[in-house]
Protein backbone atom coordinates (compact mmCIF):
# COMPACT_ATOMS: atom_id res chain seq x y z
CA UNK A 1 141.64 62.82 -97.02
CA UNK A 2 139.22 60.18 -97.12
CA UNK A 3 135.95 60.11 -94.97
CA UNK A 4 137.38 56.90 -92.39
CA UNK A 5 140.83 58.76 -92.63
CA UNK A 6 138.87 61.86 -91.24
CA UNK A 7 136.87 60.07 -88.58
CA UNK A 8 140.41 58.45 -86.85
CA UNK A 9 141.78 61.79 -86.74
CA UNK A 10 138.54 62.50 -85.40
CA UNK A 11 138.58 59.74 -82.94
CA UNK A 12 142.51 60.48 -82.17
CA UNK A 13 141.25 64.03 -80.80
CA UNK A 14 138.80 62.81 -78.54
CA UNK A 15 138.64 64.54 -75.03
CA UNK A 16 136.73 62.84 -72.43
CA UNK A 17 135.91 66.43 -71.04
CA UNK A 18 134.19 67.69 -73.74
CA UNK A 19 132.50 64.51 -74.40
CA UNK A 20 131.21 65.26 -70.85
CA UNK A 21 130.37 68.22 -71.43
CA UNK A 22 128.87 67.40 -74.86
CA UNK A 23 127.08 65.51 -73.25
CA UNK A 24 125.87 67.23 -70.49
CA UNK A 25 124.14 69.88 -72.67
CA UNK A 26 121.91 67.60 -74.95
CA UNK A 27 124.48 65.65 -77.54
CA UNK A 28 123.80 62.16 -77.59
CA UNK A 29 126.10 58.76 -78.15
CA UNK A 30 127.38 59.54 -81.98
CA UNK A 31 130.47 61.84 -80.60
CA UNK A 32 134.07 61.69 -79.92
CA UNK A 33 134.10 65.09 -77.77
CA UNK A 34 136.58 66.94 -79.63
CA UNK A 35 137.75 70.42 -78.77
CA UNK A 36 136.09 73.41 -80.91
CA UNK A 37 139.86 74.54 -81.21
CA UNK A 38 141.27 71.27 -82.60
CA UNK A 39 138.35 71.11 -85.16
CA UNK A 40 139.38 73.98 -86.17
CA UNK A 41 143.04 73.11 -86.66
CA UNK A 42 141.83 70.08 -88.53
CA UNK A 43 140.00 71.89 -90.93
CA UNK A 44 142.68 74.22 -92.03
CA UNK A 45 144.87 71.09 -92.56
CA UNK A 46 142.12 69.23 -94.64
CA UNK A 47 141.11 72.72 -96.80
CA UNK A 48 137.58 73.34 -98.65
CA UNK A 49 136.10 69.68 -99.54
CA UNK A 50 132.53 69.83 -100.59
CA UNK A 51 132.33 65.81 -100.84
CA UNK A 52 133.88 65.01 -97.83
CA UNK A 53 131.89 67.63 -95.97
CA UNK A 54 128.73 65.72 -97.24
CA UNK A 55 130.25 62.56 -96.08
CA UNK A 56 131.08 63.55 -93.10
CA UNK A 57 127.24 65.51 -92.19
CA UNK A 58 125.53 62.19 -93.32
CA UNK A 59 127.31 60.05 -90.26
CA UNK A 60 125.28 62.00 -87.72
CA UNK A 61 128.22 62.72 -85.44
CA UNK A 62 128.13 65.54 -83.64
CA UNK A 63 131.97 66.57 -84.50
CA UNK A 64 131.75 65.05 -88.08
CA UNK A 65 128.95 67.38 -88.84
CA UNK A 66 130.47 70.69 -87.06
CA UNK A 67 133.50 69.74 -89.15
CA UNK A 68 131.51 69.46 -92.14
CA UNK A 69 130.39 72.60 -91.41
CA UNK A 70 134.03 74.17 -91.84
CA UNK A 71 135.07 72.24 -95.06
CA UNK A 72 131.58 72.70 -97.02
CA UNK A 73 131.05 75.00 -99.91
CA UNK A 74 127.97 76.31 -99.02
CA UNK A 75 127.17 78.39 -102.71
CA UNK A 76 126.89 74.28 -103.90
CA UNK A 77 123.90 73.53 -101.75
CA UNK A 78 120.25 74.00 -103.13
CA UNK A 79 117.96 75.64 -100.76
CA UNK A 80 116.14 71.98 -100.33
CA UNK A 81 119.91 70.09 -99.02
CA UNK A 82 120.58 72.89 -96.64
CA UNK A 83 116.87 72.65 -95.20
CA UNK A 84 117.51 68.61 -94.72
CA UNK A 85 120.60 69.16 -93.28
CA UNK A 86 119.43 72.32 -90.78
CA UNK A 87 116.57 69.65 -90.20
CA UNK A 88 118.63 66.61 -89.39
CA UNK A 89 120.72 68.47 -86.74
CA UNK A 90 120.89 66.83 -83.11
CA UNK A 91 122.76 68.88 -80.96
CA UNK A 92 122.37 72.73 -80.63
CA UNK A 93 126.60 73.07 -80.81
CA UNK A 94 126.59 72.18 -84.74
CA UNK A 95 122.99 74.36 -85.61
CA UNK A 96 124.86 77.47 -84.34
């Protein structure tokens, strides 16, 4: 699955409730609200995918990154990639 392939499924899942609530706890503009639950579901249909997981950290969305997060293969960072990335985190949801 390519990266703009990933952010329309992304964008299809939207919820305007989580957005809200997204929202409402800190997260800024760069978000489509989508539930933790359907992230989830979209990862196990995408699998492991180190690339697109750095693809998808570097667009700054909030549900990119947390999806990121489930497709990455961590043991391929160095120590100074995972420190930008903890560093370049926005929203609480995706540092935990």
């Amino acid at each position: 699955m390519t990266l703009s392939e990933t952010l329309k499924q992304l964008k299809a899942l939207s919820d305007e409730k989580t957005r809200a609530q997204n929202t409402k706890r800190g997260a800024g503009d760069n978000q489509f609200g989508v539930k933790l639950g359907d992230l989830r579901i979209l990862a196990n249909k995408i699998k492991t995918n180190h690339e697109l997981a750095l693809s998808l950290w570097k667009t700054g969305n909030i549900d990119a990154q947390f999806l990121a997060t489930l497709l990455i293969k961590v043991n391929l960072l160095s120590a100074d990639e995972m420190e930008r990335m903890v560093k370049s985190v926005t929203f609480v949801w995706v540092a935990e």
